[in-house]
Protein backbone atom coordinates (compact mmCIF):
# COMPACT_ATOMS: atom_id res chain seq x y z
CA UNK A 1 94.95 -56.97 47.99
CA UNK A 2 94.73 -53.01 47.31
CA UNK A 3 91.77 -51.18 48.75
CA UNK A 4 89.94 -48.65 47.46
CA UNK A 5 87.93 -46.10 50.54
CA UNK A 6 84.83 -44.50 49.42
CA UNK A 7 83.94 -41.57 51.53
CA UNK A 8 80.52 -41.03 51.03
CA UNK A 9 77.49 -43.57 51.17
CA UNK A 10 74.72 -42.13 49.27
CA UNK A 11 74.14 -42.41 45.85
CA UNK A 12 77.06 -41.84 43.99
CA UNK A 13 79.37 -43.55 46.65
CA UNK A 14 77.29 -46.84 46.55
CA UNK A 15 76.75 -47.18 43.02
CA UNK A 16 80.60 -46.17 42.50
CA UNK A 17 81.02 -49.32 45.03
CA UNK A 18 78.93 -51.81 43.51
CA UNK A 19 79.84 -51.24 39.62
CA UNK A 20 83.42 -51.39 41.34
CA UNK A 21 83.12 -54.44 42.65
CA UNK A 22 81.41 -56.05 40.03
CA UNK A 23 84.52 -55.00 37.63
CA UNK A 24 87.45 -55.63 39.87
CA UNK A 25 86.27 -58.18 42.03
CA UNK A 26 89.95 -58.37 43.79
CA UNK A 27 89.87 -55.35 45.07
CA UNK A 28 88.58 -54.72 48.69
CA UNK A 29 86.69 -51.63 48.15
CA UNK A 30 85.32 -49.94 52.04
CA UNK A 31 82.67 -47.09 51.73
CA UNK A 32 82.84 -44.75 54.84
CA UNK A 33 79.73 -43.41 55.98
CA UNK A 34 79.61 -40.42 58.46
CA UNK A 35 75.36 -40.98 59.32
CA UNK A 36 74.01 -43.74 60.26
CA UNK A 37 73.03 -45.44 57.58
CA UNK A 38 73.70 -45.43 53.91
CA UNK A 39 71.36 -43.78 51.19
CA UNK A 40 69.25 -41.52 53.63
CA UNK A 41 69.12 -39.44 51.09
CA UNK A 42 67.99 -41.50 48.45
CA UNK A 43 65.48 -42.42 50.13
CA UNK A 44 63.43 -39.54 50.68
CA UNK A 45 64.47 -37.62 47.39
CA UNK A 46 61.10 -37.46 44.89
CA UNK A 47 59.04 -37.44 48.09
CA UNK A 48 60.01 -41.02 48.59
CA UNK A 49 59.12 -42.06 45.62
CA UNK A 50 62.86 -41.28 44.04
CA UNK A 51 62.69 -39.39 40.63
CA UNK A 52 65.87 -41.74 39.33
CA UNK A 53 66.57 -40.45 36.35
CA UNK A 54 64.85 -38.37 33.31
CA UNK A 55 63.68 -39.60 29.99
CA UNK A 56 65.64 -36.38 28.27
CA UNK A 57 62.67 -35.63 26.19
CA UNK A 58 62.24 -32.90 26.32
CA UNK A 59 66.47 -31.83 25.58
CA UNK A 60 67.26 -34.34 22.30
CA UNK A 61 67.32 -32.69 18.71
CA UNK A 62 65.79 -34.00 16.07
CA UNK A 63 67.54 -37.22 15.86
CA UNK A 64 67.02 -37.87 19.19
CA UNK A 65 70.68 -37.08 20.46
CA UNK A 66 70.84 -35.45 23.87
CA UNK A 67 71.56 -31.68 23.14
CA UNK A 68 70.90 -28.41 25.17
CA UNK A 69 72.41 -29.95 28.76
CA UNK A 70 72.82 -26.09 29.77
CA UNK A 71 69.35 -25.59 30.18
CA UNK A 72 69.46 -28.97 32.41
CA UNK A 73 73.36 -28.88 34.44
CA UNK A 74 74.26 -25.27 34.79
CA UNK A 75 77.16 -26.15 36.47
CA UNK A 76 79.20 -29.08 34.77
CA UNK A 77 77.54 -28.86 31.39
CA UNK A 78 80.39 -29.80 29.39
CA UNK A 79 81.90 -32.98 31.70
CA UNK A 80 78.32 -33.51 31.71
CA UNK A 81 78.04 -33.90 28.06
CA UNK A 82 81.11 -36.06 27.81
CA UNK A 83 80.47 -38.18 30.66
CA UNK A 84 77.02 -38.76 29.81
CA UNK A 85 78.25 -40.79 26.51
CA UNK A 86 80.16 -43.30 28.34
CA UNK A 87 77.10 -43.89 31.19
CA UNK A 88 72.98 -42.42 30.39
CA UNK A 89 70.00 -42.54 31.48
CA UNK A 90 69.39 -45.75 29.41
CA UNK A 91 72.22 -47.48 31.03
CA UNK A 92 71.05 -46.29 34.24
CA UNK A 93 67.17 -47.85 33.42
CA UNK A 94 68.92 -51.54 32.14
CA UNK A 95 71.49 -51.37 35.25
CA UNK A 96 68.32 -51.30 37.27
CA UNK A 97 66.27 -53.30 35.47
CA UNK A 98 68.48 -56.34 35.76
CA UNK A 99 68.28 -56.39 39.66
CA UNK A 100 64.66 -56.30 39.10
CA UNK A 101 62.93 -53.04 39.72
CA UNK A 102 60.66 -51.61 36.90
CA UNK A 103 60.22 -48.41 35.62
CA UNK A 104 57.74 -45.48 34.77
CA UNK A 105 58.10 -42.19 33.02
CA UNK A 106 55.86 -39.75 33.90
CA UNK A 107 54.11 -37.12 31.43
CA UNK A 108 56.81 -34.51 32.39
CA UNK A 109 59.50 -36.96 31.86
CA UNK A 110 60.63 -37.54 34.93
CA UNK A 111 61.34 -41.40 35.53
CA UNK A 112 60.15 -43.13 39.15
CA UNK A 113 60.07 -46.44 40.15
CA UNK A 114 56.78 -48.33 39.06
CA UNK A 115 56.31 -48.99 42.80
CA UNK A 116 56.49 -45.43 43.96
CA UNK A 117 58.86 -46.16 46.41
CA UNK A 118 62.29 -44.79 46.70
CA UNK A 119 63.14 -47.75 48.97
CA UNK A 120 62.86 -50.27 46.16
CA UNK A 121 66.21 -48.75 44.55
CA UNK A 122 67.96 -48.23 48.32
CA UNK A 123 67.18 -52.07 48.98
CA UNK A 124 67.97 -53.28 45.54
CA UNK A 125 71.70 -51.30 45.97
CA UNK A 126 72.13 -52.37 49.53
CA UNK A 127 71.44 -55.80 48.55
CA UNK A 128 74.09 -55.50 45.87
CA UNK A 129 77.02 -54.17 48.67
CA UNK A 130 76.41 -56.89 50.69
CA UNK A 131 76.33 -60.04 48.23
CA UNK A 132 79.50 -58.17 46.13
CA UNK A 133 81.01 -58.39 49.77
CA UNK A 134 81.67 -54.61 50.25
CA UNK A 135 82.39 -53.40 53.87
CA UNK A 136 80.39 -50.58 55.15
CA UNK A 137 81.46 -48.36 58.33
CA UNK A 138 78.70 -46.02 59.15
CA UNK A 139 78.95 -43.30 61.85
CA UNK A 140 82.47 -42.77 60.97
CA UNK A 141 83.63 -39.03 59.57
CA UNK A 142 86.59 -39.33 57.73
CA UNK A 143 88.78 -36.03 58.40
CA UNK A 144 92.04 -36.46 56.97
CA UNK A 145 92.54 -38.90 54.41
CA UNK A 146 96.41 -39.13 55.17
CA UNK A 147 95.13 -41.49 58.38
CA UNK A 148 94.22 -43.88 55.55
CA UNK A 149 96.58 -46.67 55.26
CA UNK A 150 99.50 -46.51 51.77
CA UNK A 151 98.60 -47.54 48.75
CA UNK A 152 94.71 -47.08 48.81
CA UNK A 153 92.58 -45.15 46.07
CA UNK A 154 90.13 -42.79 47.98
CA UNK A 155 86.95 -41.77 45.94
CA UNK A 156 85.16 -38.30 47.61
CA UNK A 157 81.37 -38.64 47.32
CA UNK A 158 80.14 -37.09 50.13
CA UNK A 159 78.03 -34.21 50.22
CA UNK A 160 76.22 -31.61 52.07
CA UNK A 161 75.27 -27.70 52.51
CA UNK A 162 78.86 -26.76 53.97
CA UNK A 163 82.78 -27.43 54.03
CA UNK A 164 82.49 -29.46 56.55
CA UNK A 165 82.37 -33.11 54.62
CA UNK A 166 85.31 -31.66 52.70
CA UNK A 167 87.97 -31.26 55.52
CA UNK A 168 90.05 -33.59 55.34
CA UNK A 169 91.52 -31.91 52.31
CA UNK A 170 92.06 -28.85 53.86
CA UNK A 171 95.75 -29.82 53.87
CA UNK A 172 95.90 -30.46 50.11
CA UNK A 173 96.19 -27.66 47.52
CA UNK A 174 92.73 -28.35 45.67
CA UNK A 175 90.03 -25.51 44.80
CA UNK A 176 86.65 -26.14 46.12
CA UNK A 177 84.02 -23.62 44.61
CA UNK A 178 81.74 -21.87 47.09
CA UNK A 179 78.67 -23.86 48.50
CA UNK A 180 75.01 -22.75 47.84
CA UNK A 181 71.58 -24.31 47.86
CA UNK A 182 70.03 -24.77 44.88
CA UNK A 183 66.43 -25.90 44.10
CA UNK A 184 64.81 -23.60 46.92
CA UNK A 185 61.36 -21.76 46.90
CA UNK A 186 61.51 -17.83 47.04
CA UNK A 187 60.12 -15.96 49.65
CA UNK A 188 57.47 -12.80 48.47
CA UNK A 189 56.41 -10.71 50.78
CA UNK A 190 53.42 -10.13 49.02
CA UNK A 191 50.08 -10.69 51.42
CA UNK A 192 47.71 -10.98 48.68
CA UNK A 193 49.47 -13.27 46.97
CA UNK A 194 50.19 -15.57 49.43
CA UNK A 195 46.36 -15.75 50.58
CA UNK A 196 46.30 -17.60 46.85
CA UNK A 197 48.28 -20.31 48.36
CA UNK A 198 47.95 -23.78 46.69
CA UNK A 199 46.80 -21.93 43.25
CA UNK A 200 48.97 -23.86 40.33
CA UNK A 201 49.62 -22.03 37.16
CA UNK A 202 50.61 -24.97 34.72
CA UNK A 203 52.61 -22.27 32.33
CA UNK A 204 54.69 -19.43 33.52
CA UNK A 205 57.53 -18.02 32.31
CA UNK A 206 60.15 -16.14 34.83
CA UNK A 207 63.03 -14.52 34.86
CA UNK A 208 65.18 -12.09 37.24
CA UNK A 209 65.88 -8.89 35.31
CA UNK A 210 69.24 -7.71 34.44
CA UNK A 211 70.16 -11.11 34.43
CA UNK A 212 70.07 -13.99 31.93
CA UNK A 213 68.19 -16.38 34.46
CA UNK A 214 64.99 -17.25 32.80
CA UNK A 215 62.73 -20.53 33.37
CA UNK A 216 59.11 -21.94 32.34
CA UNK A 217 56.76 -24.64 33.63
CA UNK A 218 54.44 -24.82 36.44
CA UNK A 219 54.26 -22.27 39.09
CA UNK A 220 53.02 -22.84 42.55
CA UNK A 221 52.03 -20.29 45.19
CA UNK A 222 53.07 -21.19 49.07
CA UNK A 223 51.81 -19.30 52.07
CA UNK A 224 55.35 -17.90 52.11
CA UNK A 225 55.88 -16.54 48.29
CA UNK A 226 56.46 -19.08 45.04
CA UNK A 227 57.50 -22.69 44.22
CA UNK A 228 57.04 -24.97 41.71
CA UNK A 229 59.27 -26.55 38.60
CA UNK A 230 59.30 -23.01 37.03
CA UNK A 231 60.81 -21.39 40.26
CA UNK A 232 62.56 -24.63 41.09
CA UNK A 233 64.71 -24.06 37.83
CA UNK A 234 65.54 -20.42 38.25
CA UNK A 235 66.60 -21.15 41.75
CA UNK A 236 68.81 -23.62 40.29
CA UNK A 237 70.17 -20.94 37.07
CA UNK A 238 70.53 -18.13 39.67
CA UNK A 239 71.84 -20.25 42.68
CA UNK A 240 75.52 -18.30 42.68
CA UNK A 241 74.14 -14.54 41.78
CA UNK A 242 70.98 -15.42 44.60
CA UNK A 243 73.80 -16.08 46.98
CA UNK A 244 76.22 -13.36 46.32
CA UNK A 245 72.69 -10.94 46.95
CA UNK A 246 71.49 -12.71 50.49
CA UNK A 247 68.74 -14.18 47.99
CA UNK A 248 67.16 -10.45 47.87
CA UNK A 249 66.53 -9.56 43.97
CA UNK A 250 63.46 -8.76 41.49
CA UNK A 251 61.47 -11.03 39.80
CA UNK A 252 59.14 -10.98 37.04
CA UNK A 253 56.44 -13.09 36.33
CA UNK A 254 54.80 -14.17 33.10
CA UNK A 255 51.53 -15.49 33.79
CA UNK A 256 50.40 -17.07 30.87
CA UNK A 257 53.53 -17.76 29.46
CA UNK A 258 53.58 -16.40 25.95
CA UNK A 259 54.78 -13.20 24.09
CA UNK A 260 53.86 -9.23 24.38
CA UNK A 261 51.83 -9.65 21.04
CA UNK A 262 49.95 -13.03 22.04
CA UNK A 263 49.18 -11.69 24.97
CA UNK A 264 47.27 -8.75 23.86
CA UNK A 265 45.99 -10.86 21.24
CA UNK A 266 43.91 -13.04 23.72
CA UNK A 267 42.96 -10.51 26.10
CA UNK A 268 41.17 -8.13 23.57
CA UNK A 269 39.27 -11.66 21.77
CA UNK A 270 38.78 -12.51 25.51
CA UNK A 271 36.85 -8.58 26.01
CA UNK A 272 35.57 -8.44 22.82
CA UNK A 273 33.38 -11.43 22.95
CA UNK A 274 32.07 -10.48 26.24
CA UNK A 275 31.55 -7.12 25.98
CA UNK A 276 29.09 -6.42 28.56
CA UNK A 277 30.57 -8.40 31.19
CA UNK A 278 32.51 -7.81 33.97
CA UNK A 279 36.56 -8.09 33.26
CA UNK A 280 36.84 -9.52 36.48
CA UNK A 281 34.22 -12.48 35.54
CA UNK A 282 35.78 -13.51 32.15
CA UNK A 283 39.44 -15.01 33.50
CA UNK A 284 42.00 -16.48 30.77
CA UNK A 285 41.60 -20.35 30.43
CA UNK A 286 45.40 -20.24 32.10
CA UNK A 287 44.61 -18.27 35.12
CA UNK A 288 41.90 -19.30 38.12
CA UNK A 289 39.18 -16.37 38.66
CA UNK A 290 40.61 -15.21 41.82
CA UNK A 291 44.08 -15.24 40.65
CA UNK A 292 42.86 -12.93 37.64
CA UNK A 293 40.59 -10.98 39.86
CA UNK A 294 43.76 -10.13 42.07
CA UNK A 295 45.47 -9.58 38.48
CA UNK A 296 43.50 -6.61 37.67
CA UNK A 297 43.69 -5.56 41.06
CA UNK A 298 47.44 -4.91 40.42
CA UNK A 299 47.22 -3.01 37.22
CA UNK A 300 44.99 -0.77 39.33
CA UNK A 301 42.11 -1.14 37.08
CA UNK A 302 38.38 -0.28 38.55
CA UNK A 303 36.92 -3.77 40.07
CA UNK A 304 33.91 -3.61 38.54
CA UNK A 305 34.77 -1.99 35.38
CA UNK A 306 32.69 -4.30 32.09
CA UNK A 307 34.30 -5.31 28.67
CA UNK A 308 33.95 -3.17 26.77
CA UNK A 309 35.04 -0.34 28.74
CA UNK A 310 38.21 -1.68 29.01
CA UNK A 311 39.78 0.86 26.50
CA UNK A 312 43.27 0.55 24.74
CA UNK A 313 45.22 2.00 27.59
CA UNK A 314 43.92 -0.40 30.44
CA UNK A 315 44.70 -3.44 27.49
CA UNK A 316 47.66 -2.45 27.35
CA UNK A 317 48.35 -2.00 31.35
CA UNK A 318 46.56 -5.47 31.89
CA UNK A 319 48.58 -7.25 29.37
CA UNK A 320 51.91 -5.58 30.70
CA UNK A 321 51.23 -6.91 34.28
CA UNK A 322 50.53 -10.36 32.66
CA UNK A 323 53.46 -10.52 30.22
CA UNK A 324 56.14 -9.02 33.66
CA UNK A 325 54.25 -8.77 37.22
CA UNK A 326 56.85 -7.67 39.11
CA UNK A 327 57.48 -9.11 42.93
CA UNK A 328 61.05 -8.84 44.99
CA UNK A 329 62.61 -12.23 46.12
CA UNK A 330 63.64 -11.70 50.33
CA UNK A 331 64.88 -15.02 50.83
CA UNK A 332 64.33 -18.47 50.09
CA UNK A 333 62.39 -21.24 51.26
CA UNK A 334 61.90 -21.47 55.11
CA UNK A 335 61.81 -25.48 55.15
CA UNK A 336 65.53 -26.66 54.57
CA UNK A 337 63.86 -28.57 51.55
CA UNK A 338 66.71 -27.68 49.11
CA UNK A 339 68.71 -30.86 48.56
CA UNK A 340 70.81 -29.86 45.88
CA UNK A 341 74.17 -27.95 46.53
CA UNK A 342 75.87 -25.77 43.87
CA UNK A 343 79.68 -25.47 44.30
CA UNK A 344 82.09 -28.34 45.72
CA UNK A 345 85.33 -29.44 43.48
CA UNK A 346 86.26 -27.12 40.49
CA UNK A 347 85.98 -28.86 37.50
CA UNK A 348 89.79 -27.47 36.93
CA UNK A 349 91.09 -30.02 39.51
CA UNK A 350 90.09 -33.30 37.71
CA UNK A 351 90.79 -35.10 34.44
CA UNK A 352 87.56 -34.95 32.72
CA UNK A 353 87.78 -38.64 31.61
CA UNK A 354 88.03 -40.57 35.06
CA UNK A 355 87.31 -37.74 37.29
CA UNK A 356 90.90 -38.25 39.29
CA UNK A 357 92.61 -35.49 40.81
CA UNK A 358 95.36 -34.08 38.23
CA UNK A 359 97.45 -33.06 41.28
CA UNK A 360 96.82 -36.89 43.38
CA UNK A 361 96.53 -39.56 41.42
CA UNK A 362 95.26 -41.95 44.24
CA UNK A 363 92.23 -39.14 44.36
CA UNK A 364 88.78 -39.05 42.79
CA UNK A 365 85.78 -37.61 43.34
CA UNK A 366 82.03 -38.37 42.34
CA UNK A 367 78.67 -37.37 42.67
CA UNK A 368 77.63 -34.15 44.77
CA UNK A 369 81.43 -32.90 46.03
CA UNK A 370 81.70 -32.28 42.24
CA UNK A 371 80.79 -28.36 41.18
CA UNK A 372 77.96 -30.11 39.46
CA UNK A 373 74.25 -29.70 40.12
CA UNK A 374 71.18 -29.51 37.74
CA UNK A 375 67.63 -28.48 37.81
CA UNK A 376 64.69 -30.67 39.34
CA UNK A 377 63.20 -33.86 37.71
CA UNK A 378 65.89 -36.96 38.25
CA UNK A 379 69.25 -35.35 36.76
CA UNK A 380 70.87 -34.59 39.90
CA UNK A 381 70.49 -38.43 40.70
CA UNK A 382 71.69 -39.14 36.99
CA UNK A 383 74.77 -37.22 37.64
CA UNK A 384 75.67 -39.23 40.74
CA UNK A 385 74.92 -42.55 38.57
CA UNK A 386 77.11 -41.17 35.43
CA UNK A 387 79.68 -40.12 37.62
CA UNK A 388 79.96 -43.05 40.00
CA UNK A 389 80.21 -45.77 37.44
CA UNK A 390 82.66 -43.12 35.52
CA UNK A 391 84.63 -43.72 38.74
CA UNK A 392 84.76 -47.01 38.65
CA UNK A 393 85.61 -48.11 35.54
CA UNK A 394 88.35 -45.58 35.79
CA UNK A 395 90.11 -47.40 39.22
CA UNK A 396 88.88 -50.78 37.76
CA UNK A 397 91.23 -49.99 34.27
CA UNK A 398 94.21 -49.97 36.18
């Protein structure tokens, strides 16, 4: 019987398993698990909840195909693209759905478990290992893949924040891109800001200058600087040039989240019908009062300055610190919360199809060891389901 070692038990490794089994039921496939249990990961991701997948919404042209992946994988956009037509989100949603769990998207188009619980799809896969027969070994690091017995296909899934899981090819001529977090919160060193903490702005728009990293969406502020799906996604843009700075750059902050001209637009209607007002009394619908208060604050505009004294200059000095506020990123999130690594595998090494190794053809590698990684909201999980079952139908083919 030939054997096929998985080295890696979270998602990718186990669905990669499962579908494996289910196609080539004579093979014995083994996945190798260096913690102590398999899907730890899963389990938690979404808050335990598990954000599986995404509906794509909000990236499909007008015919509904799946376009614009670069503003959803910025690294592995194009295998993403290809891979994505032979295993989707839909496939992902029915694959599930047969074993029994039910689905529901959200308004932002993220997709979650109707139960709310992440351990619904660790159970349902875990169920699936054992009745398909696979054999697990947990609490076992694999560190050199040539202690693997001849004539055995090895499938890489593992992943992590360092080198570490990928040492056992440290003897094998393969290019692994650098490792960085991705998905992490930015640290601003701004004490009036951060006294706002737990103020949501449902519409921002951010970018670092000089760069081409922009994002948009909800913006959160922490006791220690800025989160939210907005900052979430420019993490995940600027990952590689955040790195290569010690996460230390500028960053500028659209508040409201529209144009120079809209922007002056709504702030003179806003003065004009309340002319004898305070400014610091009349807040746009986007912003709360305090966080407009400590607005104006910034533009350096008197406190208790009314309407109608407002003046062309100080519209124009208000709407420029809406339209770019600028802070300085000094780090990123304190918490270890990033769970997303950018880097692993270059995308050179591997035939795009089956996602072997062009230089070992007993080699192939899915999920997070790949130099793939996405923004926030269920396609980081979606590329470990695409590429696991891409896996396995390749090994199962042969």
């Amino acid at each position: 019987m030939k054997s096929v070692a998985i080295i890696g038990g979270g998602a990718a490794g186990c669905f990669c398993a499962v579908n494996l089994k289910r196609m080539a039921p004579q093979l014995k496939v083994t996945i190798y698990e260096a913690q102590n249990k398999l899907l730890a990961k899963v389990a938690i991701t979404g808050g335990g909840r598990c954000n599986i997948t995404n509906t794509f919404n909000n990236y499909k042209d007008t015919s509904g195909k799946i376009t614009r992946l670069e503003e959803v994988y910025p690294r592995g956009t194009n295998l993403m693209k290809r891979l994505l037509m032979g295993f989707n989100n839909e496939d992902t949603l029915r694959w599930f759905e047969e074993l029994g769990v039910r689905f529901t998207a959200q308004e932002d188009e993220c997709i979650f478990p109707k139960s709310q619980d992440a351990m619904e799809i660790v159970n349902a896969l875990q169920r699936e290992i054992k009745r398909l027969g696979i054999e697990v070994i947990t609490g076992k690091r694999i560190t050199d893949i040539d202690t693997l017995k001849e004539d055995i296909k090895v499938v890489t899934a593992g992943g992590g924040k360092s080198l570490s899981f990928l040492s056992f090819l440290k003897n094998r001529d393969i290019e692994i891109e650098p490792l960085h977090p991705s998905l992490f919160t930015f640290e601003i060193k701004e004490k009036e800001l951060t006294q706002m903490s737990g103020t949501v702005v449902e519409n921002v728009k951010c970018f670092i200058p000089t760069t081409k990293f922009k994002s948009s969406g909800p913006l959160l502020i922490t006791d220690w600087g800025l989160s939210g799906p907005a900052i979430l996604k420019l993490s995940s843009y600027g990952a590689v040039y955040l790195a290569e700075n010690n996460y230390c750059a500028p960053l500028s902050v659209n508040w409201i989240g529209k144009d120079m001209d809209s922007v002056i637009k709504e702030i003179k209607a806003l003065t004009e019908q309340n002319p004898q007002k305070k400014l610091s009394s009349v807040a746009p619908k986007e912003l709360t009062q305090r966080l407009w208060s400590y607005i104006i604050k910034r533009t350096q505009i008197r406190e208790d300055i009314r309407c109608n004294e407002l003046g062309s200059k100080g519209l124009n000095k208000l709407s420029n610190t809406l339209f770019a506020d600028s802070y300085k990123i000094e780090g990123k999130g304190r918490f270890k919360e990033e769970f997303v690594t950018a880097g692993g595998i270059s995308l050179k090494e591997i035939n795009s199809n089956t996602l072997r190794s062009k230089k070992y053809e007993d080699l192939y590698f899915a999920g997070e060891v790949l130099n793939i990684d996405a923004i926030t909201g269920g396609f980081n999980l979606q590329a470990a389901w695409t590429t696991g079952y891409t896996v396995a139908r390749a090994i199962a083919s042969l």
